[in-house]
C-alpha atoms as a PDB file:
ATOM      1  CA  UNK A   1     186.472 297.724 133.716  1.00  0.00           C
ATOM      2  CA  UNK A   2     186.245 294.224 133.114  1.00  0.00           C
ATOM      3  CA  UNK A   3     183.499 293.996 135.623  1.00  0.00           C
ATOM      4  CA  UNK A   4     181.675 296.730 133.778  1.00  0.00           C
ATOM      5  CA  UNK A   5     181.805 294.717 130.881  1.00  0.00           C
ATOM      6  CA  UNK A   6     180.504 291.891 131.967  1.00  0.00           C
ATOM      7  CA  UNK A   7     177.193 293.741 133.207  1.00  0.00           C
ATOM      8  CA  UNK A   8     176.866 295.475 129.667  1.00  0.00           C
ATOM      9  CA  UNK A   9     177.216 291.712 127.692  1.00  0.00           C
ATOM     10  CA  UNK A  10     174.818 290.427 130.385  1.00  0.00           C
ATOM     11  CA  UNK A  11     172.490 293.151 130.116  1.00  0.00           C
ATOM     12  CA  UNK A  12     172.681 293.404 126.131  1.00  0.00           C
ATOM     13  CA  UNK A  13     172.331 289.530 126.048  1.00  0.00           C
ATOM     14  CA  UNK A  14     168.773 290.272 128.009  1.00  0.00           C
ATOM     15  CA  UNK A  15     167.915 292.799 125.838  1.00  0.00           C
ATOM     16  CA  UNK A  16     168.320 290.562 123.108  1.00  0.00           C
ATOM     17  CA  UNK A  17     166.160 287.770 124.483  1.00  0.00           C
ATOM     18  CA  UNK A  18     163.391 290.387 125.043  1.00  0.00           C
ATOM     19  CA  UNK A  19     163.360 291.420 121.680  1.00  0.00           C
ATOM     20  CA  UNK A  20     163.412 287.867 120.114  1.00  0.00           C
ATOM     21  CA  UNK A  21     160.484 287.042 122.396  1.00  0.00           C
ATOM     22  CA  UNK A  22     158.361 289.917 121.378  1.00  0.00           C
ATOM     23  CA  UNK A  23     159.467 289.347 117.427  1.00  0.00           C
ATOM     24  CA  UNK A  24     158.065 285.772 118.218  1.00  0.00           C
ATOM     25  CA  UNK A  25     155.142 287.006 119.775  1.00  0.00           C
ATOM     26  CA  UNK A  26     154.123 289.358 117.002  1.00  0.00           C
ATOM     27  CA  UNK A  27     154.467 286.742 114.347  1.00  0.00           C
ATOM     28  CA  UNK A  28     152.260 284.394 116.427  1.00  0.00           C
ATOM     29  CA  UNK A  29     149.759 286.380 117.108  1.00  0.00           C
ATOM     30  CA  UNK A  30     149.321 287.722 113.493  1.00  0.00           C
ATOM     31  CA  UNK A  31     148.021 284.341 112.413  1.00  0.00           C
ATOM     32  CA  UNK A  32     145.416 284.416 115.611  1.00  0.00           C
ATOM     33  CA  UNK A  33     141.951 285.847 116.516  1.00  0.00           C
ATOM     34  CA  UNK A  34     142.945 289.389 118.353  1.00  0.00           C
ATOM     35  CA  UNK A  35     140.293 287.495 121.064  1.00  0.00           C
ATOM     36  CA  UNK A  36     142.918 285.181 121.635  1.00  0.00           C
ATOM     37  CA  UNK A  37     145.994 286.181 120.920  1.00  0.00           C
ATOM     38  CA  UNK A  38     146.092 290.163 120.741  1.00  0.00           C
ATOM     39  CA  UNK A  39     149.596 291.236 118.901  1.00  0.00           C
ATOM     40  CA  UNK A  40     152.315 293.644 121.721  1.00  0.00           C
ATOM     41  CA  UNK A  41     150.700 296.169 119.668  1.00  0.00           C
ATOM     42  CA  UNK A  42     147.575 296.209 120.813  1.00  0.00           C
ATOM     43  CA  UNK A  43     148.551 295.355 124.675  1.00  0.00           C
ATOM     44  CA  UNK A  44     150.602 298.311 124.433  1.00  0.00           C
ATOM     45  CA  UNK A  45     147.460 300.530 123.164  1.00  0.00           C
ATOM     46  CA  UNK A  46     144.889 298.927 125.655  1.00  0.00           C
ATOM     47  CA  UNK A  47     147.683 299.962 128.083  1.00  0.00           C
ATOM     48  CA  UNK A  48     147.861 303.451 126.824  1.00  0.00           C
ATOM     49  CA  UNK A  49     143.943 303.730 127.022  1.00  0.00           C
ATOM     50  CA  UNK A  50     144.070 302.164 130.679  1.00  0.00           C
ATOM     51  CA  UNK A  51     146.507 304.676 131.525  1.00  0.00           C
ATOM     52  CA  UNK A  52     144.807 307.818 129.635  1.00  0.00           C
ATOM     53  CA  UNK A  53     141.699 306.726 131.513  1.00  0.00           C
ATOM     54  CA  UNK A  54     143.557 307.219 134.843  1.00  0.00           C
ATOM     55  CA  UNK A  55     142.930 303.258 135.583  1.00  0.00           C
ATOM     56  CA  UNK A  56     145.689 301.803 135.254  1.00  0.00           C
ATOM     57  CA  UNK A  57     147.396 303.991 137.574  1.00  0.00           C
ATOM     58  CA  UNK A  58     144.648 303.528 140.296  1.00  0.00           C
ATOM     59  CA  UNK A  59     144.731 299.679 140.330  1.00  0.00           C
ATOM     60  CA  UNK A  60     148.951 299.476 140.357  1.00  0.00           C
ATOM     61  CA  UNK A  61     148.590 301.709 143.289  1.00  0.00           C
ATOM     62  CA  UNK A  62     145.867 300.229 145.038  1.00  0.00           C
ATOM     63  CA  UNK A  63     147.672 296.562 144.378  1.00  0.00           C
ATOM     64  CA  UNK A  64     151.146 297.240 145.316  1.00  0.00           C
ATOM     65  CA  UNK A  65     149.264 299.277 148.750  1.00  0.00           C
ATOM     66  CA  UNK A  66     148.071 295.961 149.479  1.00  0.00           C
ATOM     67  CA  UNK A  67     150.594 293.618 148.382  1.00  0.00           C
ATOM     68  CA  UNK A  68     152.921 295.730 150.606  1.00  0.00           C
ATOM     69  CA  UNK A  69     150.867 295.869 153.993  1.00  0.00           C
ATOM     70  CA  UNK A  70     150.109 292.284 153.365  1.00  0.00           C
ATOM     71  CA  UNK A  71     154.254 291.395 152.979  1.00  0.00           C
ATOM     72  CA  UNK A  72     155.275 294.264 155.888  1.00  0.00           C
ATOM     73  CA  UNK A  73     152.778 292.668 158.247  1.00  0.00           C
ATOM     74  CA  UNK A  74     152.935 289.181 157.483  1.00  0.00           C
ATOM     75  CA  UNK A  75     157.282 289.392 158.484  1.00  0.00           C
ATOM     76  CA  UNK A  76     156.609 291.290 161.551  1.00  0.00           C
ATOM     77  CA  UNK A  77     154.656 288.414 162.673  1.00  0.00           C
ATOM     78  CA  UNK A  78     156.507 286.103 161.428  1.00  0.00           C
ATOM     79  CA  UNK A  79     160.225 287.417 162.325  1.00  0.00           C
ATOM     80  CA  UNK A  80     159.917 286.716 165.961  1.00  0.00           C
ATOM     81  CA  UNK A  81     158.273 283.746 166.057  1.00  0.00           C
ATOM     82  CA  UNK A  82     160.676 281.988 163.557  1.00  0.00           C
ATOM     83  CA  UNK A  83     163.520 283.131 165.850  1.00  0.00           C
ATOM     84  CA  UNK A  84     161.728 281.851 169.054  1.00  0.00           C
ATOM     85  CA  UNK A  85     160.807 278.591 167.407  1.00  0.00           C
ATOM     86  CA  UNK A  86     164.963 278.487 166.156  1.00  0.00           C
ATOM     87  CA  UNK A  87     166.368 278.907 169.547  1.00  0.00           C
ATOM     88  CA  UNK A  88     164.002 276.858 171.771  1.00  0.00           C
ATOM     89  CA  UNK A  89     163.406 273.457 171.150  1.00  0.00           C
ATOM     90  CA  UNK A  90     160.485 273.405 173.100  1.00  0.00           C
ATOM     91  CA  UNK A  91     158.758 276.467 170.962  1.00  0.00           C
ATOM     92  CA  UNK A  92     159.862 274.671 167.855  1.00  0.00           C
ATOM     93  CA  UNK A  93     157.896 271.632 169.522  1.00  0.00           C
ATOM     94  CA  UNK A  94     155.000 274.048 169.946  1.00  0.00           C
ATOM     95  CA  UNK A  95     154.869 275.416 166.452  1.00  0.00           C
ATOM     96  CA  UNK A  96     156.086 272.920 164.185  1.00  0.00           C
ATOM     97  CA  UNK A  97     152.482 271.204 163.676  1.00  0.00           C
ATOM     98  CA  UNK A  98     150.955 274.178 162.977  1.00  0.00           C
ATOM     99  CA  UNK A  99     153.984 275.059 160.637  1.00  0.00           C
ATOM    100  CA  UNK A 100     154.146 272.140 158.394  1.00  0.00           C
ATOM    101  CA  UNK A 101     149.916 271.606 158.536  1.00  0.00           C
ATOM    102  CA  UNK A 102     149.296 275.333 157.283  1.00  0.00           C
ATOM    103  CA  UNK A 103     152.260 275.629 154.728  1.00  0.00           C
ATOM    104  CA  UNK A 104     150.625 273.219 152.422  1.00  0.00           C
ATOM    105  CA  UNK A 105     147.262 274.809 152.594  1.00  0.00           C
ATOM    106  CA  UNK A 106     147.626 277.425 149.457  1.00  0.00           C
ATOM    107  CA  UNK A 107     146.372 280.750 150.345  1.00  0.00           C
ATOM    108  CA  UNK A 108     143.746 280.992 147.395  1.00  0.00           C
ATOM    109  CA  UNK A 109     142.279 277.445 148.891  1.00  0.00           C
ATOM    110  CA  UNK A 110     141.021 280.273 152.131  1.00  0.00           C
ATOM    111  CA  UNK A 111     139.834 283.097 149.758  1.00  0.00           C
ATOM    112  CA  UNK A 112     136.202 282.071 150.080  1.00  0.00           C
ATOM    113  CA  UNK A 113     136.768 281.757 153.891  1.00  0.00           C
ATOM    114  CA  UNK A 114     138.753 285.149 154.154  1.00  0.00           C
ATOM    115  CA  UNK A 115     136.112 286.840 152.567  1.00  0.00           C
ATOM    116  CA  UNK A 116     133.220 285.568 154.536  1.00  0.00           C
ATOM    117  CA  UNK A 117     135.228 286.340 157.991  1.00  0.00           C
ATOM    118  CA  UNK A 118     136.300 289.449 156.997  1.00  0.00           C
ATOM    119  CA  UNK A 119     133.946 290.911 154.224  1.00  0.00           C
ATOM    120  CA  UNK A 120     134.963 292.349 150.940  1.00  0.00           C
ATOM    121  CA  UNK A 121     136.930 294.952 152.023  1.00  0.00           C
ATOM    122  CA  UNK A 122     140.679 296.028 152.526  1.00  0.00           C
ATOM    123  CA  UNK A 123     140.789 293.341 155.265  1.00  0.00           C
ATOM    124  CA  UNK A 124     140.263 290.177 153.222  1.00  0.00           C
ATOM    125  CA  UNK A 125     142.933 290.729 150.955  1.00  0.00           C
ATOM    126  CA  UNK A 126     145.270 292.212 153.327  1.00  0.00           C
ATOM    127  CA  UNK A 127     144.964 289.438 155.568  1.00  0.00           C
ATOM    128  CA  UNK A 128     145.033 286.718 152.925  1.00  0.00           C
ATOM    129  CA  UNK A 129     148.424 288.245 151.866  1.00  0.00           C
ATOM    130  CA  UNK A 130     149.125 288.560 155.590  1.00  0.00           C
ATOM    131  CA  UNK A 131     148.771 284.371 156.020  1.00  0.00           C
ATOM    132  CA  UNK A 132     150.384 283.457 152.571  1.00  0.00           C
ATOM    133  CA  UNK A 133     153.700 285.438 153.584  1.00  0.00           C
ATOM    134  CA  UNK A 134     153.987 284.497 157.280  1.00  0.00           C
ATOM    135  CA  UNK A 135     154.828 280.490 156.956  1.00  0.00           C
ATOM    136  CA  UNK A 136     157.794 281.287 154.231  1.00  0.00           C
ATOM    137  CA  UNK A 137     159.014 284.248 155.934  1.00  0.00           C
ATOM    138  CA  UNK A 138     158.838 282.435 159.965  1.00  0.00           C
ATOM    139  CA  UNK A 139     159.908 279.060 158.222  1.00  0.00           C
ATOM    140  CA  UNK A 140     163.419 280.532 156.714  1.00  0.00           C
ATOM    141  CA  UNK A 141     163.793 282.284 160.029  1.00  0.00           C
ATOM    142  CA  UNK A 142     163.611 279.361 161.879  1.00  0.00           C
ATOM    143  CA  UNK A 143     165.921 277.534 160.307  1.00  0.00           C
ATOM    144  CA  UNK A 144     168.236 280.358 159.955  1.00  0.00           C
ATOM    145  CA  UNK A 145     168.418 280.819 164.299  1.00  0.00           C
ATOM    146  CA  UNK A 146     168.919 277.045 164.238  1.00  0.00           C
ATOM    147  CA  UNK A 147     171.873 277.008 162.304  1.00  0.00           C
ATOM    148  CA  UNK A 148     174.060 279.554 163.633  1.00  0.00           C
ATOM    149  CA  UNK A 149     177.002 277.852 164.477  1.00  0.00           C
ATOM    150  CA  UNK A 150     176.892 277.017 168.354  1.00  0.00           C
ATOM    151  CA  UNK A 151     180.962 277.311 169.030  1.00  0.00           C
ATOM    152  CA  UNK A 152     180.128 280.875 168.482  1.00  0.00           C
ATOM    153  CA  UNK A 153     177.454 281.510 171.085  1.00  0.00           C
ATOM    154  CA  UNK A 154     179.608 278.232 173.359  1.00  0.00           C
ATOM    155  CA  UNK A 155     182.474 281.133 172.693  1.00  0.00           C
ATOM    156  CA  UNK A 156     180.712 284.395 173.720  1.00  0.00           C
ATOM    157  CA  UNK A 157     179.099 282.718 176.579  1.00  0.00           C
ATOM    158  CA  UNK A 158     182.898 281.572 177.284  1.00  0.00           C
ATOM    159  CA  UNK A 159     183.907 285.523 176.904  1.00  0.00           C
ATOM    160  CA  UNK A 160     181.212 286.207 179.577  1.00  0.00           C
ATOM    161  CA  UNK A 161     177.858 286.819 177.134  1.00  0.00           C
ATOM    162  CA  UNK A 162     174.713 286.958 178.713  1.00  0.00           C
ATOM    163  CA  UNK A 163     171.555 285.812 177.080  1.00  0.00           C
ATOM    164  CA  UNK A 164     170.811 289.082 175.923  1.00  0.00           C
ATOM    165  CA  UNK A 165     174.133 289.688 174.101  1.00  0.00           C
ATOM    166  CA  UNK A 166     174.189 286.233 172.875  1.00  0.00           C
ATOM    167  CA  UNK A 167     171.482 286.718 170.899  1.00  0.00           C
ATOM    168  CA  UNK A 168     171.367 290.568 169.958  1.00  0.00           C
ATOM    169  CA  UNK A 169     175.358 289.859 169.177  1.00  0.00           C
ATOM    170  CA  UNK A 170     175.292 286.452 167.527  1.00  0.00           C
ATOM    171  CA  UNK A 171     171.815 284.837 166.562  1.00  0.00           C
ATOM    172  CA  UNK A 172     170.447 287.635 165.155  1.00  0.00           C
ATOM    173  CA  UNK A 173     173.099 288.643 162.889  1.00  0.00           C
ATOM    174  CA  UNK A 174     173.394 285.341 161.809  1.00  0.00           C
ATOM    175  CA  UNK A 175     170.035 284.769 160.485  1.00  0.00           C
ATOM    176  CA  UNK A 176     169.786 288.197 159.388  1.00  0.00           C
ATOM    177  CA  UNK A 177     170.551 286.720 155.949  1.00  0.00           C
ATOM    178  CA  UNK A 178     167.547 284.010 156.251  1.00  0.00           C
ATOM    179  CA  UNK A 179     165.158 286.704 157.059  1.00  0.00           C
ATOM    180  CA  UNK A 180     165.942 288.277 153.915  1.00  0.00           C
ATOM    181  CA  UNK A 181     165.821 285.361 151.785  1.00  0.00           C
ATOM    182  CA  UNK A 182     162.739 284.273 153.696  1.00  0.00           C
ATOM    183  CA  UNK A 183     161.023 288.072 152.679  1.00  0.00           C
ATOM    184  CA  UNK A 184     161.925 288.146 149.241  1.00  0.00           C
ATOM    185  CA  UNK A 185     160.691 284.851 148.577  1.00  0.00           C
ATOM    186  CA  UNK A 186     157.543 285.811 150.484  1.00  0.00           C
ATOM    187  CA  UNK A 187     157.167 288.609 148.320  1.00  0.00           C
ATOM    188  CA  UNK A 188     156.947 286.807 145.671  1.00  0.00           C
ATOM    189  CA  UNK A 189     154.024 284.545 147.297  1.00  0.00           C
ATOM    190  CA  UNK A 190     152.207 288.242 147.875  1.00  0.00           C
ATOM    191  CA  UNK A 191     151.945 288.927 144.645  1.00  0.00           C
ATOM    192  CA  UNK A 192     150.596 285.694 143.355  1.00  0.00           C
ATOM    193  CA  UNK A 193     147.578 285.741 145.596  1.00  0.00           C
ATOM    194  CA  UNK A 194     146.828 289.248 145.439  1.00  0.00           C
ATOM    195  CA  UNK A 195     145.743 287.976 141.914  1.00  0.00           C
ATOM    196  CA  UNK A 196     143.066 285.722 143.332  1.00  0.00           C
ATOM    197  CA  UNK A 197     142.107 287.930 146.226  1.00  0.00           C
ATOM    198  CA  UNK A 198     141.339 291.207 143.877  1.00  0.00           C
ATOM    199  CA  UNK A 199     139.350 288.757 141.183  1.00  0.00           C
ATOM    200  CA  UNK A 200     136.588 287.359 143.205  1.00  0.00           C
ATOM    201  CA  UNK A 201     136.330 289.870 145.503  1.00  0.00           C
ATOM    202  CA  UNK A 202     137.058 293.341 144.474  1.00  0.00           C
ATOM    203  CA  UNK A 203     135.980 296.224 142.722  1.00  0.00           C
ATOM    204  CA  UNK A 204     139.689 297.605 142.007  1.00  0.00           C
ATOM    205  CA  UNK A 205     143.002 296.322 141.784  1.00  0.00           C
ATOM    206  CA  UNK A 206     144.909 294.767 138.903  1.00  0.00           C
ATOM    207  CA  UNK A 207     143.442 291.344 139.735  1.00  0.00           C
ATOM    208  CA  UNK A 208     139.780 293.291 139.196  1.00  0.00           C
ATOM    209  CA  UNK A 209     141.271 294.204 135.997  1.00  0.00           C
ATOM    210  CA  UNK A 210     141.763 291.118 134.488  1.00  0.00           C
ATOM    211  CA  UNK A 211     138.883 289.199 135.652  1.00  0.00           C
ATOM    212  CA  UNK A 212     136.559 291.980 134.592  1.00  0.00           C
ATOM    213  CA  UNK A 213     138.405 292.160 131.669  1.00  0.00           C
ATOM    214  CA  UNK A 214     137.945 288.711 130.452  1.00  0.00           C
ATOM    215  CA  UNK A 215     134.606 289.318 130.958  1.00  0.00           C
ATOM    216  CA  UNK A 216     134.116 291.485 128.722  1.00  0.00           C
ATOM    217  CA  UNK A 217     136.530 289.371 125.974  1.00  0.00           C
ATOM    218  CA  UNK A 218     139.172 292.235 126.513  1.00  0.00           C
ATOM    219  CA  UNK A 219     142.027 289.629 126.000  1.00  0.00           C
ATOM    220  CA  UNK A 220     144.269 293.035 125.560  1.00  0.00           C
ATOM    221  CA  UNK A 221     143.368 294.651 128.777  1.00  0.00           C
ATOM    222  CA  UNK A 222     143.912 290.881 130.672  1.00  0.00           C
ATOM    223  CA  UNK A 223     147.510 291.085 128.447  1.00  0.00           C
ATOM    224  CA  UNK A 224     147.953 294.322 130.333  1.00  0.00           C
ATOM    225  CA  UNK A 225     146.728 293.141 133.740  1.00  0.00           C
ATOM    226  CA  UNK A 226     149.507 290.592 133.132  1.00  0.00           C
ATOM    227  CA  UNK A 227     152.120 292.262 132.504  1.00  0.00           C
ATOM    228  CA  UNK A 228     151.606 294.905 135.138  1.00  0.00           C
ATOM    229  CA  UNK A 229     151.994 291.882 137.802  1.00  0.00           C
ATOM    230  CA  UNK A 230     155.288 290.904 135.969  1.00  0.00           C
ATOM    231  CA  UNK A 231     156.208 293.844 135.710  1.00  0.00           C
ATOM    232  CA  UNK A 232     155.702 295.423 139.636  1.00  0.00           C
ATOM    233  CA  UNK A 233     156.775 291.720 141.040  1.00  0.00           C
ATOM    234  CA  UNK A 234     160.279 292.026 139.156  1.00  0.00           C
ATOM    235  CA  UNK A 235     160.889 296.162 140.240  1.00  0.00           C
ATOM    236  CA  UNK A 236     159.960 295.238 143.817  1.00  0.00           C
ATOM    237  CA  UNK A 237     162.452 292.228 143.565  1.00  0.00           C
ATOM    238  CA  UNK A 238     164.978 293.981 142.546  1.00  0.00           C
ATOM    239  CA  UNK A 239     164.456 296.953 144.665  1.00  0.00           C
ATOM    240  CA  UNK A 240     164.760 294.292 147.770  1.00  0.00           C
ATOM    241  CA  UNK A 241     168.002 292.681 146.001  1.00  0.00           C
ATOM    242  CA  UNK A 242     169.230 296.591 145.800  1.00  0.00           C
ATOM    243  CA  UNK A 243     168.892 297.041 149.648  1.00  0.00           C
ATOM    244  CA  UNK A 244     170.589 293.586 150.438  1.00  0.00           C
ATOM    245  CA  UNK A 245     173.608 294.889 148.384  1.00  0.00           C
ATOM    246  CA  UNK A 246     173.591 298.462 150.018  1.00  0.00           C
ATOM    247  CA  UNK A 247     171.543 299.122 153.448  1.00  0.00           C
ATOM    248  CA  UNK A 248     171.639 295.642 154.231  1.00  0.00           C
ATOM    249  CA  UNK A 249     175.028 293.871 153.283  1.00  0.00           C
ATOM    250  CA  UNK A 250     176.967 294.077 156.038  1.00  0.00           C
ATOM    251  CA  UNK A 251     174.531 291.624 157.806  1.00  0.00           C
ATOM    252  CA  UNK A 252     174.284 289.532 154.589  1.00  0.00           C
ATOM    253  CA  UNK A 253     177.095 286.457 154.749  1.00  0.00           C
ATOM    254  CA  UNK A 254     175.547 285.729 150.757  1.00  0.00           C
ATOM    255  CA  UNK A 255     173.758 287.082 148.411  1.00  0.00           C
ATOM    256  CA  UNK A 256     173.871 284.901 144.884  1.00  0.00           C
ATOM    257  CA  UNK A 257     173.585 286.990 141.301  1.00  0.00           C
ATOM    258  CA  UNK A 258     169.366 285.694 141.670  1.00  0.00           C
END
């Protein structure tokens, strides 16, 4: 009961910030040009005419499709190799330049490259999403299989543990946890260059939406553009977080409240 307290003054405290925000918002806005500034009002009709136009819909789906294949492929790639590179030293060697060159190269800095090596199309984006989740996703996995604790796998290779069952049985589990922190923090990553990817070379997608709306001086629709990114980004985070607490927590040795 207590517990279920807690979660209602947490969640009533939130509400409360929301609403202060948006009472802030409205008063600043009503002393600004609509051009600049438009009031939650009229973000919340340009949303409503998005939506009634069957737009809206269309470009949430058609980001979140690509966001997702991006994010999905991207950890399959990266997943094995960050466990190679955490149990061998020498694949570590291998990797690590390539690691800590690319990591600091921002994925929107390759947009212009992306698009002239694989057109305008789904590829481009997918693939830019693809290479901005991989180095956060195969560096937390790395350092995850690096730091399992080595008196366990000195003690099931005591017990008689092949290779195999060594690492099926003890590394894995043990940077099960990284993986996921490695994902949802890649996820986040997806999303932000999605953004870039859809505005200089799309003809759909949220991204589309807001470049073509500022365009066209439709500071509400680029509001709503906004907002939808917030919006998705913080469902699909907390859809993730859900899973870690359910389908995933008995391989999870943490999970904080974030």
């Amino acid at each position: 009961m207590g517990r279920l307290t807690a979660v209602h003054k947490a969640a009533a405290v939130s509400a409360a910030a929301i609403a202060a925000v948006l009472l802030g918002w409205s008063i600043w806005a009503a002393g600004y040009d609509p051009l600049l500034l438009p009031t939650p009002q009229k973000v919340v009709g340009a949303a409503v005419e998005l939506w009634q136009g069957n737009r809206l819909q269309d470009d949430i789906l058609i980001s979140l499709r690509r966001v997702f294949n991006g994010w999905i492929i991207g950890s399959a790639i990266a997943v094995p190799i960050g466990l190679l590179a955490g149990i061998s030293k020498y694949a570590r060697a291998a990797v690590d330049p390539f690691i800590h060159f690319f990591r600091f190269i921002p994925a929107i800095a390759l947009t212009s490259l992306f698009i002239l090596w694989f057109g305008i199309g789904e590829a481009s984006k997918v693939n830019l999403v693809i290479y901005a989740v991989t180095f956060v996703v195969l560096i937390s996995t790395a350092a995850g299989a690096s730091s399992v604790n080595p008196d366990k796998i000195l003690g099931a290779r005591t017990l008689g543990a092949n290779g195999f069952d060594v690492f099926f049985r003890i590394i894995l589990p043990g940077t099960f946890s990284s993986i996921y922190t490695g994902m949802r923090l890649a996820l986040a990553n997806a999303f932000l260059v999605i953004v870039a990817a859809e505005a200089i070379a799309a003809q759909e997608g949220i991204g589309f939406l807001i470049w073509n709306a500022r365009t066209f001086f439709r500071t509400d629709f680029v509001f709503v553009g906004v907002f939808c990114f917030g919006v998705l980004g913080f469902i699909s985070d907390r859809i993730w977080k859900l899973l870690g607490r359910t389908l995933f927590s008995r391989y999870l040795t943490q999970l904080g409240d974030y």
